[in-house]
C-alpha atoms as a PDB file:
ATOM      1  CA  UNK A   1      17.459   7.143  21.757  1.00  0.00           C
ATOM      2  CA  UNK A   2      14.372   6.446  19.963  1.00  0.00           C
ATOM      3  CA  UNK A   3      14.161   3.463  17.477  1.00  0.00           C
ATOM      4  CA  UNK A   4      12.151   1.393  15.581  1.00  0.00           C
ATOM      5  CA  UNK A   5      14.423  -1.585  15.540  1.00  0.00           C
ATOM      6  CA  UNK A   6      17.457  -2.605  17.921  1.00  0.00           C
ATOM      7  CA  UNK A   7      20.778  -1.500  17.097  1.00  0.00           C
ATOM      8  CA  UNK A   8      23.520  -3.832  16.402  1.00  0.00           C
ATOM      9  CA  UNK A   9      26.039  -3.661  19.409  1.00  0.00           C
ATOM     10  CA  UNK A  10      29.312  -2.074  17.815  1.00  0.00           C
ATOM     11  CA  UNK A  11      32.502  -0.616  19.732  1.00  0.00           C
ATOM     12  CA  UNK A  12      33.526   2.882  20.116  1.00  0.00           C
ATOM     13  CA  UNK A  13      35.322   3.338  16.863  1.00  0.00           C
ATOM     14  CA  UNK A  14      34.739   2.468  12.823  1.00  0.00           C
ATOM     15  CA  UNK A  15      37.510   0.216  12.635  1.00  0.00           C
ATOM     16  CA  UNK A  16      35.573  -1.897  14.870  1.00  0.00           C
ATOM     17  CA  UNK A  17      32.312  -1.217  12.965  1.00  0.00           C
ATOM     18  CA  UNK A  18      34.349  -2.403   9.741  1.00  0.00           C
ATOM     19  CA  UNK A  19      35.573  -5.962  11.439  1.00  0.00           C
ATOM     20  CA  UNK A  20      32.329  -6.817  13.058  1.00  0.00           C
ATOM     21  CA  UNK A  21      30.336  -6.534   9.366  1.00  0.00           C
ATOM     22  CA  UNK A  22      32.766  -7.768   7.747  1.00  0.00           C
ATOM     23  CA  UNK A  23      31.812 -10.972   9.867  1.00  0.00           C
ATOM     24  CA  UNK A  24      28.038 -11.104   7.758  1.00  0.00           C
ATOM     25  CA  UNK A  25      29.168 -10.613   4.526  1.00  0.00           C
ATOM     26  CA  UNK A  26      32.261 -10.902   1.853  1.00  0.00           C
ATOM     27  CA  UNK A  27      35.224  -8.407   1.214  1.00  0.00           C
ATOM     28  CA  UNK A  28      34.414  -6.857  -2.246  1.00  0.00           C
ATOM     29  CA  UNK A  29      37.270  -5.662  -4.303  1.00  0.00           C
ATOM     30  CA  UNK A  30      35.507  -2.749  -6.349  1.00  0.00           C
ATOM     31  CA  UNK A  31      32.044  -0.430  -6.848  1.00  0.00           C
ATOM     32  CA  UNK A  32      30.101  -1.537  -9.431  1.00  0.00           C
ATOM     33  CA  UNK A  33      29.284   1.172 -12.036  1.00  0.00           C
ATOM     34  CA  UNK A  34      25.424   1.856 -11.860  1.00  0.00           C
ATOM     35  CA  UNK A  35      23.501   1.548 -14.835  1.00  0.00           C
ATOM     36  CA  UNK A  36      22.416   4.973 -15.625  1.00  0.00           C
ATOM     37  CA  UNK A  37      21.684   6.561 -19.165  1.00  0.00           C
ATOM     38  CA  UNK A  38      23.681   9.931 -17.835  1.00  0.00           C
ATOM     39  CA  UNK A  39      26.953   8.007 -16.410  1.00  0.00           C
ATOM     40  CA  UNK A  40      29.371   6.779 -18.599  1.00  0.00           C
ATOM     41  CA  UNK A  41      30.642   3.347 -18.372  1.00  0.00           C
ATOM     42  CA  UNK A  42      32.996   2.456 -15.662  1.00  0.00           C
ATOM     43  CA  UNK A  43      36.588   2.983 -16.513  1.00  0.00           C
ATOM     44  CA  UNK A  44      39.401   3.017 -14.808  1.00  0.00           C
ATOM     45  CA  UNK A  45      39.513   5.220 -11.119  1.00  0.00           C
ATOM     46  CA  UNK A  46      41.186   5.992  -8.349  1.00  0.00           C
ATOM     47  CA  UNK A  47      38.664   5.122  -6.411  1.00  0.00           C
ATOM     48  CA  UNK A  48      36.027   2.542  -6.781  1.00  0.00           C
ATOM     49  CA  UNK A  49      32.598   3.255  -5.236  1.00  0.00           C
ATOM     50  CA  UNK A  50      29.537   2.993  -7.066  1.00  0.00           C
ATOM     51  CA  UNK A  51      27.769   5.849  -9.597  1.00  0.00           C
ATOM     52  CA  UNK A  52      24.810   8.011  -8.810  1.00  0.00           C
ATOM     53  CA  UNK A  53      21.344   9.356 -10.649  1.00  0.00           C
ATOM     54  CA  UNK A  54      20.398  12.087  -9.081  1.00  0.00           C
ATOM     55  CA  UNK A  55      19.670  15.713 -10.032  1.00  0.00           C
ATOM     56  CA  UNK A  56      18.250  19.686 -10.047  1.00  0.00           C
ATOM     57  CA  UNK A  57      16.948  21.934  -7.629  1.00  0.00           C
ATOM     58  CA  UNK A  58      15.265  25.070  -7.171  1.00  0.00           C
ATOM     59  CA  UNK A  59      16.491  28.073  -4.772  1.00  0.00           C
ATOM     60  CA  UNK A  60      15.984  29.022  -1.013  1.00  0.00           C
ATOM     61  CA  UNK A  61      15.354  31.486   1.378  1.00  0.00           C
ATOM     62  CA  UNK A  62      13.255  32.111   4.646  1.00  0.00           C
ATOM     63  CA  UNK A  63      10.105  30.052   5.475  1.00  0.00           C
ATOM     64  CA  UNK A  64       6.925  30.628   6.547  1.00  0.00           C
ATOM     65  CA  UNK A  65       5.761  29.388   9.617  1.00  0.00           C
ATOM     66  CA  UNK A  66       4.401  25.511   9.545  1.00  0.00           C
ATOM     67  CA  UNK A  67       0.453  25.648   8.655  1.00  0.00           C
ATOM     68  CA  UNK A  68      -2.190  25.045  11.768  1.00  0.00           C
ATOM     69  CA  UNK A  69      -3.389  21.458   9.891  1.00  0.00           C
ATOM     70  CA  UNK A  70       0.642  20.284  10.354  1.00  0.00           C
ATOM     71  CA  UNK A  71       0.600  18.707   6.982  1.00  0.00           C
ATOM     72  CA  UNK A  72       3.607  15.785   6.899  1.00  0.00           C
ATOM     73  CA  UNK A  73       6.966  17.065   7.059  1.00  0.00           C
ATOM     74  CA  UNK A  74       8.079  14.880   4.610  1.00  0.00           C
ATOM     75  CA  UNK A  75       5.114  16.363   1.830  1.00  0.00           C
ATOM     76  CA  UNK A  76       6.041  19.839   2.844  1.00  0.00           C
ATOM     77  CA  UNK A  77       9.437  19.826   2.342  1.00  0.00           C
ATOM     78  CA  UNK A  78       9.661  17.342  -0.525  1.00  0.00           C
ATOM     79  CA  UNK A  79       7.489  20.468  -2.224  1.00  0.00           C
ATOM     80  CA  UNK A  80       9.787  23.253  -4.415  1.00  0.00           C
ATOM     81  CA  UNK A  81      10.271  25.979  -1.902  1.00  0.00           C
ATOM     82  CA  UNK A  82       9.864  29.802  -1.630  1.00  0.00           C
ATOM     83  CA  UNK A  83      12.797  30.831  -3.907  1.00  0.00           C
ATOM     84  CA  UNK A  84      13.402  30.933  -7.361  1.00  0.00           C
ATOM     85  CA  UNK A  85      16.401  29.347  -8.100  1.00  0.00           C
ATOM     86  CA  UNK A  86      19.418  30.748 -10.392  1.00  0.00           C
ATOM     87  CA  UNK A  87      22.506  28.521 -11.427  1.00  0.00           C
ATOM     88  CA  UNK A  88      26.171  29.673 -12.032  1.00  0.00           C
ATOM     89  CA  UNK A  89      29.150  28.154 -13.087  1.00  0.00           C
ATOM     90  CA  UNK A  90      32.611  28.927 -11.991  1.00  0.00           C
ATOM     91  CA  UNK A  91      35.702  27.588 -12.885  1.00  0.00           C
ATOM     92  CA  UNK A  92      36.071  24.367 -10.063  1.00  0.00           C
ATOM     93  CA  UNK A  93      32.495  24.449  -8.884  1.00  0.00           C
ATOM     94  CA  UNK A  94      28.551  24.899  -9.850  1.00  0.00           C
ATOM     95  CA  UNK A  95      26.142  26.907  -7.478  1.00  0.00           C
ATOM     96  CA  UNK A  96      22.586  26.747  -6.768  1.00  0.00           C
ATOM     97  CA  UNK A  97      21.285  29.622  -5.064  1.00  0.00           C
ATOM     98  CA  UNK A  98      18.066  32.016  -4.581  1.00  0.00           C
ATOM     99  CA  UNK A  99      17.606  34.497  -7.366  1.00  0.00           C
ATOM    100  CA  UNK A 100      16.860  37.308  -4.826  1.00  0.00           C
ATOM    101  CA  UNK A 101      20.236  36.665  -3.304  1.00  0.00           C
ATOM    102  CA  UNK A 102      21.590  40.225  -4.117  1.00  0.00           C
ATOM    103  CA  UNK A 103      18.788  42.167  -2.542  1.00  0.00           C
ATOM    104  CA  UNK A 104      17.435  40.422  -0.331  1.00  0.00           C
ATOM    105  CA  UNK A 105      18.533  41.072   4.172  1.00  0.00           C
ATOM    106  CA  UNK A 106      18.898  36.964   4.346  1.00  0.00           C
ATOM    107  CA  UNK A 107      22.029  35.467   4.849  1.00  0.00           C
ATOM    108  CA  UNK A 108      22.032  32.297   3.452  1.00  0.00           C
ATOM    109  CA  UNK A 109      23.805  28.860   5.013  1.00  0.00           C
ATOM    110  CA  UNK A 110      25.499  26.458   2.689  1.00  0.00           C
ATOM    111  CA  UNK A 111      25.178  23.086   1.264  1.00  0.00           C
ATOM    112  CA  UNK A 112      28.187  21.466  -0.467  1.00  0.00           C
ATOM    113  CA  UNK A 113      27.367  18.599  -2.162  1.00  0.00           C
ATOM    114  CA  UNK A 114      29.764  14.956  -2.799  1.00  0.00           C
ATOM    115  CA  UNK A 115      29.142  13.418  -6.340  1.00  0.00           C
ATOM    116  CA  UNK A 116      28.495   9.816  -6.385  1.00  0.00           C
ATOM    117  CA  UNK A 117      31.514   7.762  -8.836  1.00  0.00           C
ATOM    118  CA  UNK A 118      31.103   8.374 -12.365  1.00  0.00           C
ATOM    119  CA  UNK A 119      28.886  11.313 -11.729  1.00  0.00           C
ATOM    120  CA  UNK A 120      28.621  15.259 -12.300  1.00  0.00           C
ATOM    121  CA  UNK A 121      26.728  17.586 -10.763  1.00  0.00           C
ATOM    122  CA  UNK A 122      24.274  16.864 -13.653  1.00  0.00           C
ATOM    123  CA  UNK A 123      22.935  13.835 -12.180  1.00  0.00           C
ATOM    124  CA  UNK A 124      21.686  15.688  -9.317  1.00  0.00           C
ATOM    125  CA  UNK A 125      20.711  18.766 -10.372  1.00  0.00           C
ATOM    126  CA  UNK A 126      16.874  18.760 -10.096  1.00  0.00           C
ATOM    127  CA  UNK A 127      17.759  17.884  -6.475  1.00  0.00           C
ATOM    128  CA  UNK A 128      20.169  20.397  -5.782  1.00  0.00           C
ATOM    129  CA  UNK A 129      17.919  23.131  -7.272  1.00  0.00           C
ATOM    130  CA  UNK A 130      15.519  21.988  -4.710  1.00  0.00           C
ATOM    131  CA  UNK A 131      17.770  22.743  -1.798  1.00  0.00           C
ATOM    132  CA  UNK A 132      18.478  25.709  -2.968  1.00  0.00           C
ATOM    133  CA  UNK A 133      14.830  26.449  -3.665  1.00  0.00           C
ATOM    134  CA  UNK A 134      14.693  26.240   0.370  1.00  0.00           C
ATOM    135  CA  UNK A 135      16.963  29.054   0.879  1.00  0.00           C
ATOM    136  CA  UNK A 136      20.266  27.101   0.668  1.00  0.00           C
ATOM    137  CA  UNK A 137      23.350  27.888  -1.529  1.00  0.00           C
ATOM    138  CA  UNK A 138      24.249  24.918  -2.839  1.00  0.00           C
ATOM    139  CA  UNK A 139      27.948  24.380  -4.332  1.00  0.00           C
ATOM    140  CA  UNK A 140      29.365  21.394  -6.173  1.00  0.00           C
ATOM    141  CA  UNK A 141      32.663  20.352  -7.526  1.00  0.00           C
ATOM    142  CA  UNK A 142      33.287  19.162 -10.364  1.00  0.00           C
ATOM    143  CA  UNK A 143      35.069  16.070  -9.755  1.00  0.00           C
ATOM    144  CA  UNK A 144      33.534  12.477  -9.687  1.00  0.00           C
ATOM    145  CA  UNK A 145      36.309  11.398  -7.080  1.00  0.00           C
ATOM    146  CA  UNK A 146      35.230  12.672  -3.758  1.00  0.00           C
ATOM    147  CA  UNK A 147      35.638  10.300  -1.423  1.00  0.00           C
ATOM    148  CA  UNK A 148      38.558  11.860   0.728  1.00  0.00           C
ATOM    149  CA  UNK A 149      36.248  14.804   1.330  1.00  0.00           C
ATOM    150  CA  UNK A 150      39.071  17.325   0.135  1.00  0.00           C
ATOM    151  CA  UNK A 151      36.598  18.979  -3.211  1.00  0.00           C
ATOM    152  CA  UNK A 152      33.531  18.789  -0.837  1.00  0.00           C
ATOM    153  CA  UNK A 153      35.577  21.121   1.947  1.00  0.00           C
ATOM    154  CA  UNK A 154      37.138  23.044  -0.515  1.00  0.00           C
ATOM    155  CA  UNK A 155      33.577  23.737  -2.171  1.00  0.00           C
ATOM    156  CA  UNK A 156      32.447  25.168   0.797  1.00  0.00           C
ATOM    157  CA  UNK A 157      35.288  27.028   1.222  1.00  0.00           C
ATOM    158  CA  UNK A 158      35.305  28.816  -1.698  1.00  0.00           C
ATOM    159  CA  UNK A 159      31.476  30.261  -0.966  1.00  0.00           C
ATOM    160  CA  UNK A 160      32.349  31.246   2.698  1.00  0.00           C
ATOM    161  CA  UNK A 161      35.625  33.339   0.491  1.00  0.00           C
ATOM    162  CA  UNK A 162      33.171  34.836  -1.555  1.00  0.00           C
ATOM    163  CA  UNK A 163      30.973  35.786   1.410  1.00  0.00           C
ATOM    164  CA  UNK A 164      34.018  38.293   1.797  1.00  0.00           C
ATOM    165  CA  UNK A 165      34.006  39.397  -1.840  1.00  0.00           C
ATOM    166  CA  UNK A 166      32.926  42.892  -2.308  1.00  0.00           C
ATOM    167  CA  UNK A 167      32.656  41.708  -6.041  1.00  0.00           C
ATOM    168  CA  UNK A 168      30.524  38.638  -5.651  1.00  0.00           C
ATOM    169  CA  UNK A 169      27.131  38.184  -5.840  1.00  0.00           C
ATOM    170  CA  UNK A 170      27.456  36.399  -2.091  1.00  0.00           C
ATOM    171  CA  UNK A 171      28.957  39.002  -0.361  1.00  0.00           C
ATOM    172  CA  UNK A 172      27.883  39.350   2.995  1.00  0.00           C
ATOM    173  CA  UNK A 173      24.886  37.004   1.869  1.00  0.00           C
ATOM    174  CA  UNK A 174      26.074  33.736   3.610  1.00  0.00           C
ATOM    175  CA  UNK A 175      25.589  32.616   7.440  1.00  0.00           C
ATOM    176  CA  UNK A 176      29.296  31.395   7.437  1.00  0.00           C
ATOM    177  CA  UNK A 177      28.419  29.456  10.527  1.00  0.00           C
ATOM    178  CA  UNK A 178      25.578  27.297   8.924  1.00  0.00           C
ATOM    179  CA  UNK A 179      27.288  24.952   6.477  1.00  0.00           C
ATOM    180  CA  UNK A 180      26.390  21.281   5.827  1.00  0.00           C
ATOM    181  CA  UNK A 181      27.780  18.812   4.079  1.00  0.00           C
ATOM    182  CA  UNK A 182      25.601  16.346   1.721  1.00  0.00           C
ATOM    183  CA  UNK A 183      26.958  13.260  -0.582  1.00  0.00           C
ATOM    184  CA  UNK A 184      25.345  10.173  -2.355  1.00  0.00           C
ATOM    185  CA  UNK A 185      27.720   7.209  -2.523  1.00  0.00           C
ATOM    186  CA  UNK A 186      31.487   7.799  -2.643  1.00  0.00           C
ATOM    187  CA  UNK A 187      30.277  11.550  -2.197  1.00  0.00           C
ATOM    188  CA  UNK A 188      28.961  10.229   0.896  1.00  0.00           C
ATOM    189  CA  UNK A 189      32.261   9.002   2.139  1.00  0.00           C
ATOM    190  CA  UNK A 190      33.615  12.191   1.085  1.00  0.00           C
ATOM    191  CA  UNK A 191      31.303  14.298   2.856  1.00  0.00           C
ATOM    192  CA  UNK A 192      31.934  12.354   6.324  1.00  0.00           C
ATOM    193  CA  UNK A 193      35.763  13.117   5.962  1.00  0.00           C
ATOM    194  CA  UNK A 194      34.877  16.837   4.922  1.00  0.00           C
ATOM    195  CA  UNK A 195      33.309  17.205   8.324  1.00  0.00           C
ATOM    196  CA  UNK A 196      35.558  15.491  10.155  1.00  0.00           C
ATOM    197  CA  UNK A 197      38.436  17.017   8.432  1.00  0.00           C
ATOM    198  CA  UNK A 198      36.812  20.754   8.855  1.00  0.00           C
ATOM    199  CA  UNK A 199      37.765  22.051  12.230  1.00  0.00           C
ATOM    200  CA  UNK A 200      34.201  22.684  12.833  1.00  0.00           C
ATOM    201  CA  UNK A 201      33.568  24.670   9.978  1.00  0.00           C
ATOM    202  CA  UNK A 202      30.868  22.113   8.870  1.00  0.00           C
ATOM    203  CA  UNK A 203      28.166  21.794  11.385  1.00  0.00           C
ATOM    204  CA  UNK A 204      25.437  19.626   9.796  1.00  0.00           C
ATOM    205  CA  UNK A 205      25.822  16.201   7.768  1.00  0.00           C
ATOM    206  CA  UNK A 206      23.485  13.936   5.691  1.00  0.00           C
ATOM    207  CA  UNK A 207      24.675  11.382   3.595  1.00  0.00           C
ATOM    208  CA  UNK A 208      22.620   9.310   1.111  1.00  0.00           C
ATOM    209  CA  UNK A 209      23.840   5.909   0.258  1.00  0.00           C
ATOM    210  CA  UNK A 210      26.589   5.777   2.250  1.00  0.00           C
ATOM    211  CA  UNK A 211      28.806   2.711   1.167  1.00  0.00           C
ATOM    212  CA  UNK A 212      29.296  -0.050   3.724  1.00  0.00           C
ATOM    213  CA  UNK A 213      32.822  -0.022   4.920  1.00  0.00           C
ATOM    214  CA  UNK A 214      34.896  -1.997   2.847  1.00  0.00           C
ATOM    215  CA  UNK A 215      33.875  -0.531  -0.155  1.00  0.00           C
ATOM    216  CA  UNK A 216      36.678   2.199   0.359  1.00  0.00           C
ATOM    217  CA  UNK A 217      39.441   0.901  -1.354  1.00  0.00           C
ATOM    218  CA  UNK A 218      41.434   3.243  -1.060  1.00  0.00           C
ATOM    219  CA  UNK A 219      42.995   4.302   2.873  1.00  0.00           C
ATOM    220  CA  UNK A 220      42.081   8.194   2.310  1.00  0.00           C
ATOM    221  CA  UNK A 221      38.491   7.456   1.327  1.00  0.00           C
ATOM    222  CA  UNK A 222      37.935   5.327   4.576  1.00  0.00           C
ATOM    223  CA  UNK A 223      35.680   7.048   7.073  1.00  0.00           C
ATOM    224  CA  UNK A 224      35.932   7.417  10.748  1.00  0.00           C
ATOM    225  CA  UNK A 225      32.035   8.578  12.187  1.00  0.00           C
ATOM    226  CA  UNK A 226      33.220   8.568  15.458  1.00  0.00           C
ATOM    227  CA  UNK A 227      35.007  11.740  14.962  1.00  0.00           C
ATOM    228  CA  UNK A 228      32.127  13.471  14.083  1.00  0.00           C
ATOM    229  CA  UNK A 229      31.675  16.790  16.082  1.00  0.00           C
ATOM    230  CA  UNK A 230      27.582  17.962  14.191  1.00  0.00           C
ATOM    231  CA  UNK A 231      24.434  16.248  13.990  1.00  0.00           C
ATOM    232  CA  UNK A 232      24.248  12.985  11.063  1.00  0.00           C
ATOM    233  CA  UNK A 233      21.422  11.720   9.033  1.00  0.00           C
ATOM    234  CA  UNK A 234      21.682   8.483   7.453  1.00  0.00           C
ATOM    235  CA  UNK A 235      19.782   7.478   4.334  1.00  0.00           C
ATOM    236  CA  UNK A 236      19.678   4.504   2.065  1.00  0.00           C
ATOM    237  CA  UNK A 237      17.398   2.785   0.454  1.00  0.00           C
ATOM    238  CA  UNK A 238      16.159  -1.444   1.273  1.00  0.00           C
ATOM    239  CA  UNK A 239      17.314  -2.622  -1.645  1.00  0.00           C
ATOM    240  CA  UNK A 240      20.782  -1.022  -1.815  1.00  0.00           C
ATOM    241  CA  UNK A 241      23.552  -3.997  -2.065  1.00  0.00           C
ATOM    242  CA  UNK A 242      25.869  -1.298  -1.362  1.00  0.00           C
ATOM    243  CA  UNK A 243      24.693   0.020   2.113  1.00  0.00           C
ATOM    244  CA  UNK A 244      23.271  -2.598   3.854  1.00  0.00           C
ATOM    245  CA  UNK A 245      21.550  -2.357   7.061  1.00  0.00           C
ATOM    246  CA  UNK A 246      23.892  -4.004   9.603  1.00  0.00           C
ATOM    247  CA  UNK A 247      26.613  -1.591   8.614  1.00  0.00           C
ATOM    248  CA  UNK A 248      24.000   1.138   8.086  1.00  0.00           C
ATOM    249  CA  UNK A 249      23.096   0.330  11.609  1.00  0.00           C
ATOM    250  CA  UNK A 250      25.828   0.330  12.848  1.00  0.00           C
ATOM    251  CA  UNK A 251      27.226   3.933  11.454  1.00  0.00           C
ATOM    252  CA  UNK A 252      24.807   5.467  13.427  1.00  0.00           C
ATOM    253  CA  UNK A 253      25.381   3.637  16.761  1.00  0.00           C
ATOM    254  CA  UNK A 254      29.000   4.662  16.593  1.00  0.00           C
ATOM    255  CA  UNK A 255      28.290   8.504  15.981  1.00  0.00           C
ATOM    256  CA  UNK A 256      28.778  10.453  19.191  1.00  0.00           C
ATOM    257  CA  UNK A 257      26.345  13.323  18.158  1.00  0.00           C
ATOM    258  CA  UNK A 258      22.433  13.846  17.508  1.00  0.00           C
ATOM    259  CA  UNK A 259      21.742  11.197  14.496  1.00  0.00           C
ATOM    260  CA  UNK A 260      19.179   9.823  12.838  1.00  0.00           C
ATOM    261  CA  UNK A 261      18.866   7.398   9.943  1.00  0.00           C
ATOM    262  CA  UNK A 262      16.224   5.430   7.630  1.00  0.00           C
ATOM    263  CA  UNK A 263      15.730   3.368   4.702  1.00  0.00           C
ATOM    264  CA  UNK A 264      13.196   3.865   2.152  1.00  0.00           C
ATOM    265  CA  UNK A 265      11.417   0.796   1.397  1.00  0.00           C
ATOM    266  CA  UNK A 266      12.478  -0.915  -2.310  1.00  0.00           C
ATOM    267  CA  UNK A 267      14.688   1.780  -3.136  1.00  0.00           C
ATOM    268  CA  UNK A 268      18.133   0.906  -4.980  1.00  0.00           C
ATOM    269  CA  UNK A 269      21.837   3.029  -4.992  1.00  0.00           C
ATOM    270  CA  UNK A 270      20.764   4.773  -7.664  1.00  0.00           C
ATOM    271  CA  UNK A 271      17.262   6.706  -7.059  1.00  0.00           C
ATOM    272  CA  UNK A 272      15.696   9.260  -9.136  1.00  0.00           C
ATOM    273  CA  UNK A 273      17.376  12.606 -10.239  1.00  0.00           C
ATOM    274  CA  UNK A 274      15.168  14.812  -8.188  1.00  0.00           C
ATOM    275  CA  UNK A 275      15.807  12.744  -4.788  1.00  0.00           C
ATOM    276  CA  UNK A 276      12.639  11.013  -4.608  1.00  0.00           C
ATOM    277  CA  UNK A 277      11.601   9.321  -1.463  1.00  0.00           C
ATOM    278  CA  UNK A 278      14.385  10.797   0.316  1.00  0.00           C
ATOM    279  CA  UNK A 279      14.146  14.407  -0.553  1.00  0.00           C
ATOM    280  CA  UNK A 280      11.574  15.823   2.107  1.00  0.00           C
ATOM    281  CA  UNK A 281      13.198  14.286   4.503  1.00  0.00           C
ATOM    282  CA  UNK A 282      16.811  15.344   3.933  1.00  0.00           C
ATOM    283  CA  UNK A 283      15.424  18.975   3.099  1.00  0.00           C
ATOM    284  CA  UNK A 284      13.629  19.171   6.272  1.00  0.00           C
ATOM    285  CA  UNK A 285      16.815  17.796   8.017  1.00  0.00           C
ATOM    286  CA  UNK A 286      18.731  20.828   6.518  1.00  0.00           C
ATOM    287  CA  UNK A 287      16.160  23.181   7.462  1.00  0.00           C
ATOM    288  CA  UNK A 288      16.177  21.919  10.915  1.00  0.00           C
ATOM    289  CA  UNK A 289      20.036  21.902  11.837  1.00  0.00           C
ATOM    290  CA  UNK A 290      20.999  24.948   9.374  1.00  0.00           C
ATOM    291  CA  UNK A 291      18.213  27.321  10.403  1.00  0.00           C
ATOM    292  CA  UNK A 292      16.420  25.833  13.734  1.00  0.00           C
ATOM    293  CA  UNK A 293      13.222  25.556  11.133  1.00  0.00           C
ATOM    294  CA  UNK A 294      10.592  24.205  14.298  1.00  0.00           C
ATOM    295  CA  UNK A 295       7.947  22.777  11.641  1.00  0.00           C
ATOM    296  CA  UNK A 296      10.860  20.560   9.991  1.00  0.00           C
ATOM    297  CA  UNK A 297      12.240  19.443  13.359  1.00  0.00           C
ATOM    298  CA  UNK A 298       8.582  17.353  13.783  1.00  0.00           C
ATOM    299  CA  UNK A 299      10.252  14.486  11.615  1.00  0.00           C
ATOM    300  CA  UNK A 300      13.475  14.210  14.426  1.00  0.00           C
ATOM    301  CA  UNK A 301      12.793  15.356  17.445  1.00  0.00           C
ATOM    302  CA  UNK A 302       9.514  14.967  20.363  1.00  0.00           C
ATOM    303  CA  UNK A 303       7.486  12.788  21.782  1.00  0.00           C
ATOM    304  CA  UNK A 304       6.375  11.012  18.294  1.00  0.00           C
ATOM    305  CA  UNK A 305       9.121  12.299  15.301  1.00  0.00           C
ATOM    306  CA  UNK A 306       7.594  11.743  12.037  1.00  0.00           C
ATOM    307  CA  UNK A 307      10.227   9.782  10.601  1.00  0.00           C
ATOM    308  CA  UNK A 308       9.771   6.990  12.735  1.00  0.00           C
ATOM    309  CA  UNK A 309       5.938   6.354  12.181  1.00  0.00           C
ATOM    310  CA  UNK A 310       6.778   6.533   8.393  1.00  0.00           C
ATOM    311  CA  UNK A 311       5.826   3.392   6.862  1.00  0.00           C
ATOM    312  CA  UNK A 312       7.690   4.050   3.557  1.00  0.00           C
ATOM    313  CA  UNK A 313      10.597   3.641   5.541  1.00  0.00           C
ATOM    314  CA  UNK A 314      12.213   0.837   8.180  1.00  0.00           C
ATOM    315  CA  UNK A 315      15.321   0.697  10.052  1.00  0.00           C
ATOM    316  CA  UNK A 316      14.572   4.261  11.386  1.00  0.00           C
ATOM    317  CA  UNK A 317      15.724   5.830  14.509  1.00  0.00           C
ATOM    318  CA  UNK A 318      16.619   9.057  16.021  1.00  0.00           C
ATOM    319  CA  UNK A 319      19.249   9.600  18.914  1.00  0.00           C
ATOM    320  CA  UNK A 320      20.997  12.301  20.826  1.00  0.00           C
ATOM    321  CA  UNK A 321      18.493  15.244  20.706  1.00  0.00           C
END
């Protein structure tokens, strides 16, 4: 493993992970709501983990290969992409994908996306646009209570259905063996079970803002990273009081497969609506585990990866590859 930092020693399973932070810092009972002009104001759930800001994206398809003068992964792929993007909604879900996705020979993998508590699709959708603007479909549910992970599998269920759909606009357009799953905050819980609950079927995870353990409140939304079977990425931000770094830490120790994870320096739960900081990275992540993309696998992988010499970030490492 590389690493800038040491990794708190942890035991084989979450549980464990949960009782040894809950050692550094108090039990809390419920998410705060975030204060975000978009969210409404906390009411009631059945679930309790904090709200989002994020939002659109444009569409995606194949890359060229990385310029000779290497420019940062991190600039490249936080740049809109080669696609044009084209939105649709259908009744359960709202898709992101490239405009030329009729006529053109790719076949596409798939990104389904967790919404944060309190939030729609809408808060994110500058970001997911940008995915897709890489050559990703991108599908959402429309449900602000994800943190089981049963919308977020179901989500990419539905697309790899429609891949089979003589009538759809996917048909025969999706790499039904490329799917990831991708959450901020309680979607980030959710999209941890979705993997772990998909018999494979999801092969690539990154979650943004993953809460700290205790913060499930309810049993189906806890999360158990030691059952994960594909590569992890880990992202929060410094200054989130809801995934702090012991815990953060500590997620990625426990997760038997390729992982890496960073925080971006003086960065909250709630970040800007097209991803900011975090959205070259997590694109190039995408583009490295969903297509084998060799420019984007500089910021994980060699002698030196990118991510780790980042100083807009700390509490970086990489593992497993």
């Amino acid at each position: 493993m590389t690493s800038r930092q040491p990794l708190l020693p942890v035991g084989r399973h979450t549980r464990t992970l949960i009782l040894a932070a809950m050692i550094v810092m108090p039990m809390a009972s419920a998410f705060p709501a975030p204060a975000l002009a978009s969210v409404p104001a906390a009411g009631p759930m059945a679930s309790a983990f904090p709200a989002p800001a994020l939002a659109s994206v444009p569409a995606a398809g194949p890359v060229a290969p990385a310029a000779p003068d290497r420019q940062p992964v991190s600039e490249r792929y936080a740049a809109t992409g080669p696609h044009a993007v084209t939105s649709v909604a259908v009744p359960g879900y709202q898709l992101f994908h490239p405009a030329d996705i009729a006529t053109s020979l790719d076949r596409h993998p798939v990104v389904t996306f967790g919404n944060g508590s309190y939030a729609t699709y809408k808060q994110y959708e500058e970001l997911l646009r940008h995915l897709a603007s890489w050559g990703f479909v991108v599908v959402v549910a429309d449900s602000s209570v994800t943190g089981d992970g049963t919308e977020i599998l179901a989500a990419a269920r539905y697309v790899l259905a429609e891949n089979d759909n003589p009538e759809s606009v996917f048909h025969d357009r999706i790499d039904v063996a490329r799917v990831a799953a991708v959450g901020h905050s309680q979607g980030a819980g959710g999209s941890i079970n979705a993997s772990t609950n998909s018999d494979g079927l999801i092969t690539s995870t990154a979650v943004l803002d993953l809460p700290d353990p205790w913060w499930a409140t309810r049993p189906v939304d806890a999360i158990d990273v030691a059952r994960l079977t594909g590569p992890v990425f880990y992202l929060t931000g410094s200054d989130d009081p809801v995934s702090t770094a012991i815990p953060q830490a500590a997620y990625h120790a426990v997760s038997p497969v390729p992982a890496a994870r960073g925080r971006l320096l003086g960065v909250g739960h709630n970040w800007p609506a097209d991803g900011g900081g975090f959205r070259g990275y997590l694109t190039a992540w995408l583009r490295f585990t969903l297509t084998g993309d060799a420019d984007a696998a500089r910021a994980f992988v060699g002698p030196a990866p990118e991510l780790l010499a980042d100083p807009l970030f700390d509490g970086t490492a990489v593992k497993g590859w």
